[in-house]
N, C-alpha and C. Protein backbone atom coordinates (compact mmCIF):
# COMPACT_ATOMS: atom_id res chain seq x y z
N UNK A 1 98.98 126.56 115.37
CA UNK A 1 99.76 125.34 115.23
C UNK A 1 99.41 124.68 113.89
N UNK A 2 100.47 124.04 112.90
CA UNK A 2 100.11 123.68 111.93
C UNK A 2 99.61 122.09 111.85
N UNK A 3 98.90 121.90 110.97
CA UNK A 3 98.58 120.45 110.57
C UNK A 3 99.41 118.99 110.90
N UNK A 4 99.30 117.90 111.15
CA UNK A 4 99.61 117.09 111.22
C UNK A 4 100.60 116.63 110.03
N UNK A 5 101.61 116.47 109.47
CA UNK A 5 101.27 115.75 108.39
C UNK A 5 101.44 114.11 108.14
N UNK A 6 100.58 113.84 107.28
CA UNK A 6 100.22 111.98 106.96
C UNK A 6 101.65 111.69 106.57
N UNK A 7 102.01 110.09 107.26
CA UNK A 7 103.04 109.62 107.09
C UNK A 7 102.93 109.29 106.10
N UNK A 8 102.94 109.26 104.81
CA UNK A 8 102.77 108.64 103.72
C UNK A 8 102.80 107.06 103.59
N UNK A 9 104.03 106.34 103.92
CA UNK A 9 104.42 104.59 104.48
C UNK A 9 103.12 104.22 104.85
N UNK A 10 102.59 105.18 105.58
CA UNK A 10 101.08 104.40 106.28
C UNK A 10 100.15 104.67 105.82
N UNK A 11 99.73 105.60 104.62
CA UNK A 11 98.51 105.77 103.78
C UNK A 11 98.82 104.77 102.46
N UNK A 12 99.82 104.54 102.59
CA UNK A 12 99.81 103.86 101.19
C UNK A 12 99.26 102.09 101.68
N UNK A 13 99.74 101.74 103.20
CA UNK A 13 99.38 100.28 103.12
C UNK A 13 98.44 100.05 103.74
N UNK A 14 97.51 101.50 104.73
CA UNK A 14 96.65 101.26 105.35
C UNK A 14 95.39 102.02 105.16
N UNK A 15 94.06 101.50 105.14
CA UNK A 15 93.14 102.72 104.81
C UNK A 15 92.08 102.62 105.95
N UNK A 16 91.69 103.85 105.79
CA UNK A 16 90.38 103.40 106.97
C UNK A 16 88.85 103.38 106.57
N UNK A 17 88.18 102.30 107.61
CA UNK A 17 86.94 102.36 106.87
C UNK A 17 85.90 103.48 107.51
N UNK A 18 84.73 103.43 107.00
CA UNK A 18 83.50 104.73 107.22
C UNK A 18 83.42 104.74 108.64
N UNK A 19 83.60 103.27 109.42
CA UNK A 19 83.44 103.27 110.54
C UNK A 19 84.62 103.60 111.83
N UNK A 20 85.38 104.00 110.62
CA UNK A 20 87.00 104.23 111.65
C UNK A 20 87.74 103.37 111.99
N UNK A 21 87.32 101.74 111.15
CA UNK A 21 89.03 101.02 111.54
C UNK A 21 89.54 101.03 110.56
N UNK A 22 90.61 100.33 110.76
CA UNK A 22 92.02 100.02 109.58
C UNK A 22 91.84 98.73 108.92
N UNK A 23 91.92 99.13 107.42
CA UNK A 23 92.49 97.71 107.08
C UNK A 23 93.20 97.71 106.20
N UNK A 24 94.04 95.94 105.87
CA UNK A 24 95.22 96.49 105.19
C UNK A 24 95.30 94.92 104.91
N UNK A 25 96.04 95.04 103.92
CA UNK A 25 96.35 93.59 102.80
C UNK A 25 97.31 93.09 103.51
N UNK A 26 97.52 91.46 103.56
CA UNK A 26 98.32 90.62 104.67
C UNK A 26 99.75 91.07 103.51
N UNK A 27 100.50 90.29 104.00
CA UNK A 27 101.77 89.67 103.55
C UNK A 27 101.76 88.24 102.11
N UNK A 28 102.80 88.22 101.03
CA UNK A 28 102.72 87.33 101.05
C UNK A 28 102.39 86.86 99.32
N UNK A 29 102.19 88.48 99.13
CA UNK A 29 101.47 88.11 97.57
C UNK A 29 102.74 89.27 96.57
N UNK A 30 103.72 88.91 97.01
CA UNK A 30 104.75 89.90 96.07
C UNK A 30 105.91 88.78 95.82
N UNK A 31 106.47 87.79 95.62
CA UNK A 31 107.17 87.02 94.94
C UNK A 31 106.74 85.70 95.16
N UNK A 32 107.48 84.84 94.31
CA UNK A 32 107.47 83.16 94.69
C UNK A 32 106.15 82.87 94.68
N UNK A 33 105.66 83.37 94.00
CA UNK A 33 103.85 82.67 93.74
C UNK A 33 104.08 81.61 93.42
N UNK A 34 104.54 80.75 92.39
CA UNK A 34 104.79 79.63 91.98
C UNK A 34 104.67 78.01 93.03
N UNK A 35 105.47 78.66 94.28
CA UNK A 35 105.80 77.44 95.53
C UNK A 35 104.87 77.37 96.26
N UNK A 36 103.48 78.81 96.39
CA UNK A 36 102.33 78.70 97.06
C UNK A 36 101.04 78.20 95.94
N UNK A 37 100.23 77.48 97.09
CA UNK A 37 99.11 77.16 96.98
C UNK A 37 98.13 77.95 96.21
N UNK A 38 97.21 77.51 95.19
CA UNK A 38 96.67 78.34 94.83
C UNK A 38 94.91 79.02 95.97
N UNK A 39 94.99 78.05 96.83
CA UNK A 39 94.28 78.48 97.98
C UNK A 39 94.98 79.79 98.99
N UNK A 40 96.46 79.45 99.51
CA UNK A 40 97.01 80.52 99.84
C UNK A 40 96.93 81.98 99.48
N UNK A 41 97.48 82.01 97.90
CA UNK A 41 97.45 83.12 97.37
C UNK A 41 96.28 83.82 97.06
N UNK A 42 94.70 83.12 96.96
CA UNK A 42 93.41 83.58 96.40
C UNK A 42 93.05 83.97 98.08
N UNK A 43 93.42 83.60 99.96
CA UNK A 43 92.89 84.21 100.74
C UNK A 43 94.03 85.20 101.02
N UNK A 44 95.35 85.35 100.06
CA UNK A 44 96.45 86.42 100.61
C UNK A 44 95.69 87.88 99.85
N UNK A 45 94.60 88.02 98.75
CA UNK A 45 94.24 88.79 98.05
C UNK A 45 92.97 89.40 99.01
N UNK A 46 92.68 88.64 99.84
CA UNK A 46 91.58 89.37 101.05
C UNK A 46 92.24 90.44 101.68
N UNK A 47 91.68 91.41 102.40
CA UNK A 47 92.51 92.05 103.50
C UNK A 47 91.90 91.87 104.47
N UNK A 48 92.32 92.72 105.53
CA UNK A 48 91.61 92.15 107.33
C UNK A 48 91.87 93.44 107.95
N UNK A 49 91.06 93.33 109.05
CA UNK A 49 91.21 94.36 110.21
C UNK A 49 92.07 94.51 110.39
N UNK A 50 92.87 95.34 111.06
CA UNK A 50 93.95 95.72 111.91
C UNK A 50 93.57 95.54 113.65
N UNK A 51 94.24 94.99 114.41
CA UNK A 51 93.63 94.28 115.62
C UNK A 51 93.77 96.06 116.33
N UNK A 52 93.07 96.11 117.19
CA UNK A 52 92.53 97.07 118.44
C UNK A 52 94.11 97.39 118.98
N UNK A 53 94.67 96.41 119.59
CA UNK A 53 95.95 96.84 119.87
C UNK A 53 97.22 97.82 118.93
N UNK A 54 97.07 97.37 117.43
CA UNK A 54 97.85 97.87 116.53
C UNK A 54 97.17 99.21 116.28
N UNK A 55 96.16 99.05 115.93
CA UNK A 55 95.15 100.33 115.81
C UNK A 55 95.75 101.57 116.27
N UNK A 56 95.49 101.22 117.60
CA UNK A 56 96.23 103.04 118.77
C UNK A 56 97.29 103.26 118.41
N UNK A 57 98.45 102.55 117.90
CA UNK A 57 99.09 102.81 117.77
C UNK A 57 99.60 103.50 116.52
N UNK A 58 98.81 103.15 115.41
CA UNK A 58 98.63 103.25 114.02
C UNK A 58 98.07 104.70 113.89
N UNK A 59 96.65 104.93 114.00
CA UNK A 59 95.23 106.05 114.13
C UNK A 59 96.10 107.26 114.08
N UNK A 60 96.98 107.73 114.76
CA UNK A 60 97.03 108.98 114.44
C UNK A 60 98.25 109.38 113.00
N UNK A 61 98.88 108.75 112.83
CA UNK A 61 99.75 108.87 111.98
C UNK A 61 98.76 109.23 110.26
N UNK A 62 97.29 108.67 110.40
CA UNK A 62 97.02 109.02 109.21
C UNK A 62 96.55 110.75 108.85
């Protein structure tokens, strides 16, 4: 049986860490910078977990 192959859509916005979760950059930092906060846009440059629920659903596609 051959290989899986990686959805690409989902390697490009999601990565995983050493420990096996996901994380991935919010929303929010691709137009109209100007009308946001400069607090907004400096915590939109963080990324975050991917919650447990999204996860299972996510995990095998990479």
């Amino acid at each position: 049986m051959p290989k899986m192959k990686t959805k690409k859509a989902i390697a490009k916005r999601f990565r995983k860490t050493a420990s096996g979760k996901i994380r991935h950059l919010g929303a929010g930092r691709g137009h109209i910078l100007t009308s946001k906060s400069s607090k907004r846009k400096r915590q939109a440059r963080r990324g975050s977990l991917l919650a447990k629920s999204e996860e299972k659903r996510l995990i095998h596609l990479f």
